[in-house]
PDB file of N, CA and C in Angstrom:
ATOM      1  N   UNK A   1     -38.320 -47.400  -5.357  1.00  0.00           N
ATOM      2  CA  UNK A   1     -37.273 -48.242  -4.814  1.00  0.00           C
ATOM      3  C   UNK A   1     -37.503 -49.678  -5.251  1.00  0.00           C
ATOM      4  N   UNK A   2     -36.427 -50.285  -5.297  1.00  0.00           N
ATOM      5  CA  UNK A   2     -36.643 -52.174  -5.257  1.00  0.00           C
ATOM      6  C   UNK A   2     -37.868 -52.739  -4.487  1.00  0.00           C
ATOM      7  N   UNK A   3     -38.563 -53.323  -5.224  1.00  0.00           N
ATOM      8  CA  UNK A   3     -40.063 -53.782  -4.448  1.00  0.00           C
ATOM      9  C   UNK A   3     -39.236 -54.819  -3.259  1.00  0.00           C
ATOM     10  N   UNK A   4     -39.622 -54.954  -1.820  1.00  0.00           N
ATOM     11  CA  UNK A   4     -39.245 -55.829  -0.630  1.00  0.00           C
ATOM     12  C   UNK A   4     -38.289 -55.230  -0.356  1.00  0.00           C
ATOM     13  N   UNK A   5     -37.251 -54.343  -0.805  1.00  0.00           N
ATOM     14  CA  UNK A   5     -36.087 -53.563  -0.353  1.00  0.00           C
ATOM     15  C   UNK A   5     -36.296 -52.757   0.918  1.00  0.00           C
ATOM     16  N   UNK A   6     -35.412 -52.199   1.660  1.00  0.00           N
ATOM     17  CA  UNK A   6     -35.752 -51.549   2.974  1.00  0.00           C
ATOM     18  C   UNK A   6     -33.744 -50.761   2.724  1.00  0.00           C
ATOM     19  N   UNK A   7     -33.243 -51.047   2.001  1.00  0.00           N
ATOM     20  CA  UNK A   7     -31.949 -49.900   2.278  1.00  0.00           C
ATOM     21  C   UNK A   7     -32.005 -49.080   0.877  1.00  0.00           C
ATOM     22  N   UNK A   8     -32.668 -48.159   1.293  1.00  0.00           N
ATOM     23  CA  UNK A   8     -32.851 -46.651   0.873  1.00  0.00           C
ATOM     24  C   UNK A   8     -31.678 -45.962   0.764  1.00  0.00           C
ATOM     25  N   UNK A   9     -30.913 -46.454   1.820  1.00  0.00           N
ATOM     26  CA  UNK A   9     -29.659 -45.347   1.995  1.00  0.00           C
ATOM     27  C   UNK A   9     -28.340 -45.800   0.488  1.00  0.00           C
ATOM     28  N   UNK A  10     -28.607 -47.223  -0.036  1.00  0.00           N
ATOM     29  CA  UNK A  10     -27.109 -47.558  -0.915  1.00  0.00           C
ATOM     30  C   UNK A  10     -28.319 -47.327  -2.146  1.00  0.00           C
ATOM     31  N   UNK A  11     -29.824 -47.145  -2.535  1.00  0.00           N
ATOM     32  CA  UNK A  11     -30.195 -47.143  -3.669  1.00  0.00           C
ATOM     33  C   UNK A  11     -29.268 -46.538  -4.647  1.00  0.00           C
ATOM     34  N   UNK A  12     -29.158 -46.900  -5.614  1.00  0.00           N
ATOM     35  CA  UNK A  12     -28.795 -46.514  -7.202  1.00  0.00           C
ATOM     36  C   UNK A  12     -29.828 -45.318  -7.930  1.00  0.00           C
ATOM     37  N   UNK A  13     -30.913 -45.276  -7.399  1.00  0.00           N
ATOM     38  CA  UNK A  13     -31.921 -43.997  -7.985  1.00  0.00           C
ATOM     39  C   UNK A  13     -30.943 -43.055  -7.481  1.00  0.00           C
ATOM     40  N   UNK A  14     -30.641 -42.750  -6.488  1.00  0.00           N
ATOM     41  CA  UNK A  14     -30.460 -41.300  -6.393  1.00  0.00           C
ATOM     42  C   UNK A  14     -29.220 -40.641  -7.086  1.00  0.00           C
ATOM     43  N   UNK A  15     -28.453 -41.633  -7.612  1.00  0.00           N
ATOM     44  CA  UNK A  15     -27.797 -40.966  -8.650  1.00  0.00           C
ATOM     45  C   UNK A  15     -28.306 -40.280  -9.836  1.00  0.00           C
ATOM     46  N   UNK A  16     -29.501 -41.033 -10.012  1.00  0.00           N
ATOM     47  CA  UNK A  16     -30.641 -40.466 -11.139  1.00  0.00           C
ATOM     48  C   UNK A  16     -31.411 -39.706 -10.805  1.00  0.00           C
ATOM     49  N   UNK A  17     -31.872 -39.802  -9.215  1.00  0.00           N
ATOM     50  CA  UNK A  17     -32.830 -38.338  -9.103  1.00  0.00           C
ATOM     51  C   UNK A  17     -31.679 -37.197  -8.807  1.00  0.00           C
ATOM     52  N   UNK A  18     -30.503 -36.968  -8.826  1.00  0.00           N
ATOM     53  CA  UNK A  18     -29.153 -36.407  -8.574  1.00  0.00           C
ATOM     54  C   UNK A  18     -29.362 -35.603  -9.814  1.00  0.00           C
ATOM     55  N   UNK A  19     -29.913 -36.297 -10.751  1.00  0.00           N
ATOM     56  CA  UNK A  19     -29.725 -35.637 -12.361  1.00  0.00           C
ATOM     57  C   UNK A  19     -30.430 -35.146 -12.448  1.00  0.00           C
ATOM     58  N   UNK A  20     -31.244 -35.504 -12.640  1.00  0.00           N
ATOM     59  CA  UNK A  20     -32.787 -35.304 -12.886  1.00  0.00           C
ATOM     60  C   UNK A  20     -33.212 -33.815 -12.193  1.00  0.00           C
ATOM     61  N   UNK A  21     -33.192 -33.322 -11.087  1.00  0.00           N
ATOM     62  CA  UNK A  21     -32.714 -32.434  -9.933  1.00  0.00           C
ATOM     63  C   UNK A  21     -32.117 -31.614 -10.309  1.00  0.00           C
ATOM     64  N   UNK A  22     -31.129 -31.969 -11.197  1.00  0.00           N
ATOM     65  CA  UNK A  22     -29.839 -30.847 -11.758  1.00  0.00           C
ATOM     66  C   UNK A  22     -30.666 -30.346 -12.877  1.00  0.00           C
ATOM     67  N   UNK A  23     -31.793 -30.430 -13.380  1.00  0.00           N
ATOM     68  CA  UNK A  23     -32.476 -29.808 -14.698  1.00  0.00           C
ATOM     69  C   UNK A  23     -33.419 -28.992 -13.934  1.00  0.00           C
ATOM     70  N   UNK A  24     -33.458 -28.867 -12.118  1.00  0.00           N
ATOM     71  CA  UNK A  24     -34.787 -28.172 -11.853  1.00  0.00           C
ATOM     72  C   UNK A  24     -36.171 -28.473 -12.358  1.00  0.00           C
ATOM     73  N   UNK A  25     -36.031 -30.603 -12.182  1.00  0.00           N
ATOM     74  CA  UNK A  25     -37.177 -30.763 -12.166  1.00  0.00           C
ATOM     75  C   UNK A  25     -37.926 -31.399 -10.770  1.00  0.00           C
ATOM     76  N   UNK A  26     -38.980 -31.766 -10.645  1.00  0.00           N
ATOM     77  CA  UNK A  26     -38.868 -31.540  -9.438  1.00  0.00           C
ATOM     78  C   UNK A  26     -39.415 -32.964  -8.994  1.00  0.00           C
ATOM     79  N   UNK A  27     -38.710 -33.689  -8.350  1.00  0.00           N
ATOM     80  CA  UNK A  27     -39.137 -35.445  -8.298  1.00  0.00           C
ATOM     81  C   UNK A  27     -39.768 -36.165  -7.192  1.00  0.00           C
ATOM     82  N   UNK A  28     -40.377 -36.924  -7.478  1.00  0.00           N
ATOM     83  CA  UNK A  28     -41.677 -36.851  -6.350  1.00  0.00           C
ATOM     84  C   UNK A  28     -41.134 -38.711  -5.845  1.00  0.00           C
ATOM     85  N   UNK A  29     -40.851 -39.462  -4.760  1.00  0.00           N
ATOM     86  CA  UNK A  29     -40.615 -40.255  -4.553  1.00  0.00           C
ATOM     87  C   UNK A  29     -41.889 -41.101  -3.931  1.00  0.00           C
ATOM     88  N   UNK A  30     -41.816 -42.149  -4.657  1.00  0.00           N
ATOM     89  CA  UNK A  30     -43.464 -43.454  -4.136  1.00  0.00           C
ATOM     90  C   UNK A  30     -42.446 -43.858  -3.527  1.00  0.00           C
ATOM     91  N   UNK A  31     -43.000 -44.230  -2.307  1.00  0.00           N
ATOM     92  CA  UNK A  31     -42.258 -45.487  -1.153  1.00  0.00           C
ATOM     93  C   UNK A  31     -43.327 -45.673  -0.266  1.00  0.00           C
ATOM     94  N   UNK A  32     -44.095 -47.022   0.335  1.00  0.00           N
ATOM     95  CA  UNK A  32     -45.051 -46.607   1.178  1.00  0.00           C
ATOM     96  C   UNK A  32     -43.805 -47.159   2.440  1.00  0.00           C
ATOM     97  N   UNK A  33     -42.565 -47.608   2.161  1.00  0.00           N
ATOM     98  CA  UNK A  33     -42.048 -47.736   3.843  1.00  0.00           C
ATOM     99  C   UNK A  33     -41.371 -47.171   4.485  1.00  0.00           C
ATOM    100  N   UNK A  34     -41.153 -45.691   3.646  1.00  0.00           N
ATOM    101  CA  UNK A  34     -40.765 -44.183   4.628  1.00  0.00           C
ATOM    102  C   UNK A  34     -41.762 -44.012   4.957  1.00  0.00           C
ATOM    103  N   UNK A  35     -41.540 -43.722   6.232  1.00  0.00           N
ATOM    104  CA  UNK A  35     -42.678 -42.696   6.952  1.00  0.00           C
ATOM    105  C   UNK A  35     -42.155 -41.358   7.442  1.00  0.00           C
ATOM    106  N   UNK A  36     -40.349 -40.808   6.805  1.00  0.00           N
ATOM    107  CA  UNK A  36     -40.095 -39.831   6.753  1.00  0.00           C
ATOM    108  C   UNK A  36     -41.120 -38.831   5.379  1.00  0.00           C
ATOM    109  N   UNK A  37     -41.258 -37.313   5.357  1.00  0.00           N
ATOM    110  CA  UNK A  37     -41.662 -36.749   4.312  1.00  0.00           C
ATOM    111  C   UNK A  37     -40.668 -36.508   2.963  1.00  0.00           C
ATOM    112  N   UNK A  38     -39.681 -36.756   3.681  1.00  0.00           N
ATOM    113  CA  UNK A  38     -38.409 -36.261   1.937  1.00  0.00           C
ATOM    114  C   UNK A  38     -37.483 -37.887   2.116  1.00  0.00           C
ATOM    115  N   UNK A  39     -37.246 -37.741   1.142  1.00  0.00           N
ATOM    116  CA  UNK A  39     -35.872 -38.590   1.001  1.00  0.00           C
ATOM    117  C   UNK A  39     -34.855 -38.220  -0.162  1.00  0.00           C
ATOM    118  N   UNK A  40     -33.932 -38.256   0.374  1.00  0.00           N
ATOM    119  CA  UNK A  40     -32.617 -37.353  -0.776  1.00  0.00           C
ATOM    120  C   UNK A  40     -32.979 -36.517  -0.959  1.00  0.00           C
ATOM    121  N   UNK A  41     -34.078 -35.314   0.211  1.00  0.00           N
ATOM    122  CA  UNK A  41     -34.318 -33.940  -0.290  1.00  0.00           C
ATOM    123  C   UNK A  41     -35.929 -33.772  -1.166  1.00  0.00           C
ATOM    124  N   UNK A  42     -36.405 -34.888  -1.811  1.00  0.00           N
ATOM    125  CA  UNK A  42     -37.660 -34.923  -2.060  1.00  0.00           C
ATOM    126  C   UNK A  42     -38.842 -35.568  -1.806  1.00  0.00           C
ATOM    127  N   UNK A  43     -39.279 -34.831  -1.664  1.00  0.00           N
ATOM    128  CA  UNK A  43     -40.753 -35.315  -1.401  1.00  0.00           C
ATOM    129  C   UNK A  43     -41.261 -36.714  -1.971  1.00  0.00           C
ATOM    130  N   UNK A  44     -42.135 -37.160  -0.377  1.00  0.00           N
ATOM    131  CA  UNK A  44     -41.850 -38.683  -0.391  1.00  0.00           C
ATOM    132  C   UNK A  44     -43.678 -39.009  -0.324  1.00  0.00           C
ATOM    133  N   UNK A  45     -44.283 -39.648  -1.398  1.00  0.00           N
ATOM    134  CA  UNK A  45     -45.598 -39.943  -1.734  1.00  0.00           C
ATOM    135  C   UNK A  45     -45.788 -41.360  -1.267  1.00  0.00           C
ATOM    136  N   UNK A  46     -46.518 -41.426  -0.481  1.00  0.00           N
ATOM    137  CA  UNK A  46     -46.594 -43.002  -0.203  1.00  0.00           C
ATOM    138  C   UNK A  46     -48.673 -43.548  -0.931  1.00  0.00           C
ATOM    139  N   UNK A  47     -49.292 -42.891  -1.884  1.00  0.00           N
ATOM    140  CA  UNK A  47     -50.414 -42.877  -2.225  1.00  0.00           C
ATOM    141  C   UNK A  47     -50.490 -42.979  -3.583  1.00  0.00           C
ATOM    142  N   UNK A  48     -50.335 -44.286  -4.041  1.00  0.00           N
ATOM    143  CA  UNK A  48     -49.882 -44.277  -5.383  1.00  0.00           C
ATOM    144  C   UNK A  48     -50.955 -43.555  -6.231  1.00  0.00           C
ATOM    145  N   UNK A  49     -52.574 -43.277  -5.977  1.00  0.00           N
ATOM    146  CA  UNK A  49     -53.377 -42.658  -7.050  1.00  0.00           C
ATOM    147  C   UNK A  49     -52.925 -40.943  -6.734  1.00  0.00           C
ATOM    148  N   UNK A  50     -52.409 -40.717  -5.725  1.00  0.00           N
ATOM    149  CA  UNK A  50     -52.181 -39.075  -6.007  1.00  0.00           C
ATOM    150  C   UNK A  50     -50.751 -38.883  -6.537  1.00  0.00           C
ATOM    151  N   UNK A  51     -49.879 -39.995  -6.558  1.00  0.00           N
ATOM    152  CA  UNK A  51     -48.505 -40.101  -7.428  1.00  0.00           C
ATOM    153  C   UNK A  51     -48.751 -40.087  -8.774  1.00  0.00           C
ATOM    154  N   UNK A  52     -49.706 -41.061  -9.453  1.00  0.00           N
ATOM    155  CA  UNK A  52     -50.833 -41.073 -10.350  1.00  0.00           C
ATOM    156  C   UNK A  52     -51.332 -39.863 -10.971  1.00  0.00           C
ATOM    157  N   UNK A  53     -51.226 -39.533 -10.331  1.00  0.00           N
ATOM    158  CA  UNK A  53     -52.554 -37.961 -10.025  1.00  0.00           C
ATOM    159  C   UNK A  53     -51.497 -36.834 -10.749  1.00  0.00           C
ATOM    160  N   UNK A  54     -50.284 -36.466  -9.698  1.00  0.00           N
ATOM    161  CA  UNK A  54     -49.479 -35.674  -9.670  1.00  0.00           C
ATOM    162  C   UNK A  54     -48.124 -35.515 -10.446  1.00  0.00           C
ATOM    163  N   UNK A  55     -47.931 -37.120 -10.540  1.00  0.00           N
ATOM    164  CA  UNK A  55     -46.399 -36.786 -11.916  1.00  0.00           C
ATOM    165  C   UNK A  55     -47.233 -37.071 -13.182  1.00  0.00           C
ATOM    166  N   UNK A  56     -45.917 -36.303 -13.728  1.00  0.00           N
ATOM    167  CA  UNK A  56     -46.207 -35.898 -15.109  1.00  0.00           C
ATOM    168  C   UNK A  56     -45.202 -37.045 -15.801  1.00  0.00           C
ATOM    169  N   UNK A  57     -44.544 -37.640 -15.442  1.00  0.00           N
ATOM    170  CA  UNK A  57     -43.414 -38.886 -15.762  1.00  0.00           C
ATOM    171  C   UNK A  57     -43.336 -39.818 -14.609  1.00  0.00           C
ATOM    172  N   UNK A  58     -43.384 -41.199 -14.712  1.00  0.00           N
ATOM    173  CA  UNK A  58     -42.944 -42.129 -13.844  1.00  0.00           C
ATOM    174  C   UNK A  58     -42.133 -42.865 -14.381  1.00  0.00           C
ATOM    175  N   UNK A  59     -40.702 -42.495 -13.664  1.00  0.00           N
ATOM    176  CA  UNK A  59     -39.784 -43.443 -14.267  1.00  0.00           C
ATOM    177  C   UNK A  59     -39.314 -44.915 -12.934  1.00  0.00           C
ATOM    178  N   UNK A  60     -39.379 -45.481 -13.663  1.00  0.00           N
ATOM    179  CA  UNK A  60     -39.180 -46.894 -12.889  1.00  0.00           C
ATOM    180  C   UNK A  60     -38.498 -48.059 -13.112  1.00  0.00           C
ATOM    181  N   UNK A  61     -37.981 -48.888 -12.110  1.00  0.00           N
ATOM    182  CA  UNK A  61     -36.831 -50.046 -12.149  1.00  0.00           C
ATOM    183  C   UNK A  61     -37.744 -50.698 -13.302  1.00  0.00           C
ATOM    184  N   UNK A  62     -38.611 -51.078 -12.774  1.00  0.00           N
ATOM    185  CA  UNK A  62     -39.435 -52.501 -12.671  1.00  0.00           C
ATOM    186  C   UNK A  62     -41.201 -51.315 -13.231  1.00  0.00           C
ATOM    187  N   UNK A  63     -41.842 -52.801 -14.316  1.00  0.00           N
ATOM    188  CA  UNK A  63     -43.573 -52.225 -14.505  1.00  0.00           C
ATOM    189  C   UNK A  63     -43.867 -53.153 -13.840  1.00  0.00           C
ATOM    190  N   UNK A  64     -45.007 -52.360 -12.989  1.00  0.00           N
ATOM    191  CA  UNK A  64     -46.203 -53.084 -11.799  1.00  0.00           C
ATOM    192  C   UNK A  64     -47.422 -53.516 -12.542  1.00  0.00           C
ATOM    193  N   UNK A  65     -48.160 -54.241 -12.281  1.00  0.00           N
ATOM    194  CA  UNK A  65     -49.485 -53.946 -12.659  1.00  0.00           C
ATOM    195  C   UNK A  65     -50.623 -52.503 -12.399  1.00  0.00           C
ATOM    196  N   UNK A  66     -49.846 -51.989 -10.757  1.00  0.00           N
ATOM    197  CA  UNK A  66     -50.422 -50.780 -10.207  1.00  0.00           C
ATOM    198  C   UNK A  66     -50.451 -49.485 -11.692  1.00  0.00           C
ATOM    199  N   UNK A  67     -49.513 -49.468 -12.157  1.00  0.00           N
ATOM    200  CA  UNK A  67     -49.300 -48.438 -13.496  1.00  0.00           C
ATOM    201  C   UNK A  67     -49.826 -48.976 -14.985  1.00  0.00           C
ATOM    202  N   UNK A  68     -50.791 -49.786 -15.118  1.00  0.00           N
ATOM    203  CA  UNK A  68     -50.916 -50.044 -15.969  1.00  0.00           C
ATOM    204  C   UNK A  68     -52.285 -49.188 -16.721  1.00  0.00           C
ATOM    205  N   UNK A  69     -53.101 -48.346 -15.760  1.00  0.00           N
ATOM    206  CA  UNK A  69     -53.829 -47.311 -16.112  1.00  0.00           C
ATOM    207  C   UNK A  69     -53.424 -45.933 -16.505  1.00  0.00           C
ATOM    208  N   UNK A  70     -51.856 -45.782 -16.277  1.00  0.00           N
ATOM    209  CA  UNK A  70     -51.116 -45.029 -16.292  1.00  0.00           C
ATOM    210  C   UNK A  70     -49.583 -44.911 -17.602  1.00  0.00           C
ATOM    211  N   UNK A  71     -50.033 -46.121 -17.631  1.00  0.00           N
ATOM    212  CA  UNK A  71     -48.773 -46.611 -18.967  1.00  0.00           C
ATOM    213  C   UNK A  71     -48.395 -45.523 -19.958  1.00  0.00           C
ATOM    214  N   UNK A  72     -48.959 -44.569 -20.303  1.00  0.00           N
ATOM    215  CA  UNK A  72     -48.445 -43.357 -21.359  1.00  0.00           C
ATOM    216  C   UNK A  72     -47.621 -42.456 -20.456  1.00  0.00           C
ATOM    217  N   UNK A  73     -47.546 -42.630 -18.973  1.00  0.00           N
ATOM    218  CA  UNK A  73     -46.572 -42.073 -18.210  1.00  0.00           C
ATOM    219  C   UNK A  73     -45.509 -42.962 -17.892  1.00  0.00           C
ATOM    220  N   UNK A  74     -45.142 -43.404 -18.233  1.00  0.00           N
ATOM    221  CA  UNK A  74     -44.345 -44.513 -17.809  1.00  0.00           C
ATOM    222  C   UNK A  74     -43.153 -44.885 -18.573  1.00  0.00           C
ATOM    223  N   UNK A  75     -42.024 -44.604 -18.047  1.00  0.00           N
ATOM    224  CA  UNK A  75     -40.447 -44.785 -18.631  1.00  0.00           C
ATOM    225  C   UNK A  75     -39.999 -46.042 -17.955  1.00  0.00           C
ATOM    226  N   UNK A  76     -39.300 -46.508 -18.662  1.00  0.00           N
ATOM    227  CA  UNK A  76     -38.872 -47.762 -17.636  1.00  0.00           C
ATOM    228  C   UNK A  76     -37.906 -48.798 -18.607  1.00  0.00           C
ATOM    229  N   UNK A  77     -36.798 -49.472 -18.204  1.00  0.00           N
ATOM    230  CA  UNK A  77     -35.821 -50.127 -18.631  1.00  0.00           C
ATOM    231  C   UNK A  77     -36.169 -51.732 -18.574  1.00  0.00           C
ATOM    232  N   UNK A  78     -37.907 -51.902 -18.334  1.00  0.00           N
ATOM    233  CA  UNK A  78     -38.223 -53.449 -17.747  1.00  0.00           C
ATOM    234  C   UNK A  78     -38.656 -54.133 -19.183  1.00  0.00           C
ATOM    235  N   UNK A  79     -38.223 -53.930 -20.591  1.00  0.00           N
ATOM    236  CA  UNK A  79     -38.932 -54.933 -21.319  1.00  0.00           C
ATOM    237  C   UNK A  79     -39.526 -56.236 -21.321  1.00  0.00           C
ATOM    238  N   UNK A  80     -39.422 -57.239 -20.477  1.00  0.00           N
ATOM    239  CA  UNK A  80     -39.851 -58.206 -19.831  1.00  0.00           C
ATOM    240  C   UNK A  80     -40.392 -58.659 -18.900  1.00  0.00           C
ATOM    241  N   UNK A  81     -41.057 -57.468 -18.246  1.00  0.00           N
ATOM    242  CA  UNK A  81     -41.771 -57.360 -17.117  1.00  0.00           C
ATOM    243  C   UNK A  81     -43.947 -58.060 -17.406  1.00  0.00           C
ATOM    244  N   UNK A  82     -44.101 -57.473 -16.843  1.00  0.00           N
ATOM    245  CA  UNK A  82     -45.359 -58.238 -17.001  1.00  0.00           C
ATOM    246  C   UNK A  82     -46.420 -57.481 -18.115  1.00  0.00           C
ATOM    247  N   UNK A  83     -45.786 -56.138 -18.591  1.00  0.00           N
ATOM    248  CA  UNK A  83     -46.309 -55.434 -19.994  1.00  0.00           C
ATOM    249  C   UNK A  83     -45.420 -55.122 -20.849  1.00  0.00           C
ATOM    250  N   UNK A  84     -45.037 -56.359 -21.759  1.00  0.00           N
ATOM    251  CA  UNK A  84     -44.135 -56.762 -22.898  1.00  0.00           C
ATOM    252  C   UNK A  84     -44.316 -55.424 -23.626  1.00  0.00           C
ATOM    253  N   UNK A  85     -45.429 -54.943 -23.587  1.00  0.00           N
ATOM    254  CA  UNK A  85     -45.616 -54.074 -24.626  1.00  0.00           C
ATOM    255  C   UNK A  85     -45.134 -52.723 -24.373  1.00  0.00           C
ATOM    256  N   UNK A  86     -45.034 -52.484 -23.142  1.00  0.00           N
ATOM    257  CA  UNK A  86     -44.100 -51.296 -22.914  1.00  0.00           C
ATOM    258  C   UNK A  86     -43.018 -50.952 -23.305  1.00  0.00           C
ATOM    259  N   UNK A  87     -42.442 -50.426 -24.372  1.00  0.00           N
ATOM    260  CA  UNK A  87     -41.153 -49.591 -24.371  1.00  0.00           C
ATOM    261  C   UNK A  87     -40.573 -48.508 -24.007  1.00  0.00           C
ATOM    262  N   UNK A  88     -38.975 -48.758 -23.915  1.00  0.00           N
ATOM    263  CA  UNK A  88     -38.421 -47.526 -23.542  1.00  0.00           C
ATOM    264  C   UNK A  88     -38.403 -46.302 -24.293  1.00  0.00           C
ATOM    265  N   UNK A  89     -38.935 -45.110 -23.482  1.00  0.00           N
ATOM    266  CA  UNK A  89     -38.969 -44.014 -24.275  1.00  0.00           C
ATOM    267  C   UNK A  89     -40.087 -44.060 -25.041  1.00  0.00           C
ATOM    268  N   UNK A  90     -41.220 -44.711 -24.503  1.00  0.00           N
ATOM    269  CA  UNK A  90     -42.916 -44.239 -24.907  1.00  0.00           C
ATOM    270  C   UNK A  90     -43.102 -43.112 -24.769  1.00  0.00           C
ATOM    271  N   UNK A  91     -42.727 -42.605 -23.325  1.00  0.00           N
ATOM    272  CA  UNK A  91     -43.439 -41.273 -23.483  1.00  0.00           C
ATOM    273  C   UNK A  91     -43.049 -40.215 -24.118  1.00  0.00           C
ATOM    274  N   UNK A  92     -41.735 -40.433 -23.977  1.00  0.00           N
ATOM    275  CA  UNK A  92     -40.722 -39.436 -24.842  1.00  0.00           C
ATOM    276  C   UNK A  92     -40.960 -38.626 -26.365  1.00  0.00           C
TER     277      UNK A  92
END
């Protein structure tokens, strides 16, 4: 979700985990400020090293510094974020 965000309910992801979903894959949501277990139906990880751990793709708004041990998993539309060097469709 939007880092400081708290309305979950108008996000723009879930049109994308909507898709994503439609291929029968199976999408794992980081949020540490649900303290529900699903959101939009999936499973909701609030532990970023077992998110780490457990996807096989992290696609994201925005690159953190938190993913930067993780960067060969990592999709993301942020070219200007704080790892210039990331492009879209690395992992791909």
């Amino acid at each position: 979700m939007k880092a400081g965000s708290d309305n979950f309910r108008q996000s723009a992801i879930q049109g994308v985990m909507k898709r994503i979903k439609a291929k029968c894959i199976e999408v794992i949501v980081y949020e540490t400020m649900l303290e529900d277990g699903t959101f939009f139906g999936s499973r909701v990880e609030c532990d970023i090293v077992r998110l780490k751990t457990n996807a096989d793709v992290i696609l994201t708004n925005l690159h953190t510094p938190e993913l930067s041990d993780v960067v060969e998993k990592v999709f993301t539309r942020d070219l200007f974020g704080s790892n210039q060097t990331l492009k879209i469709g690395q992992y791909c």
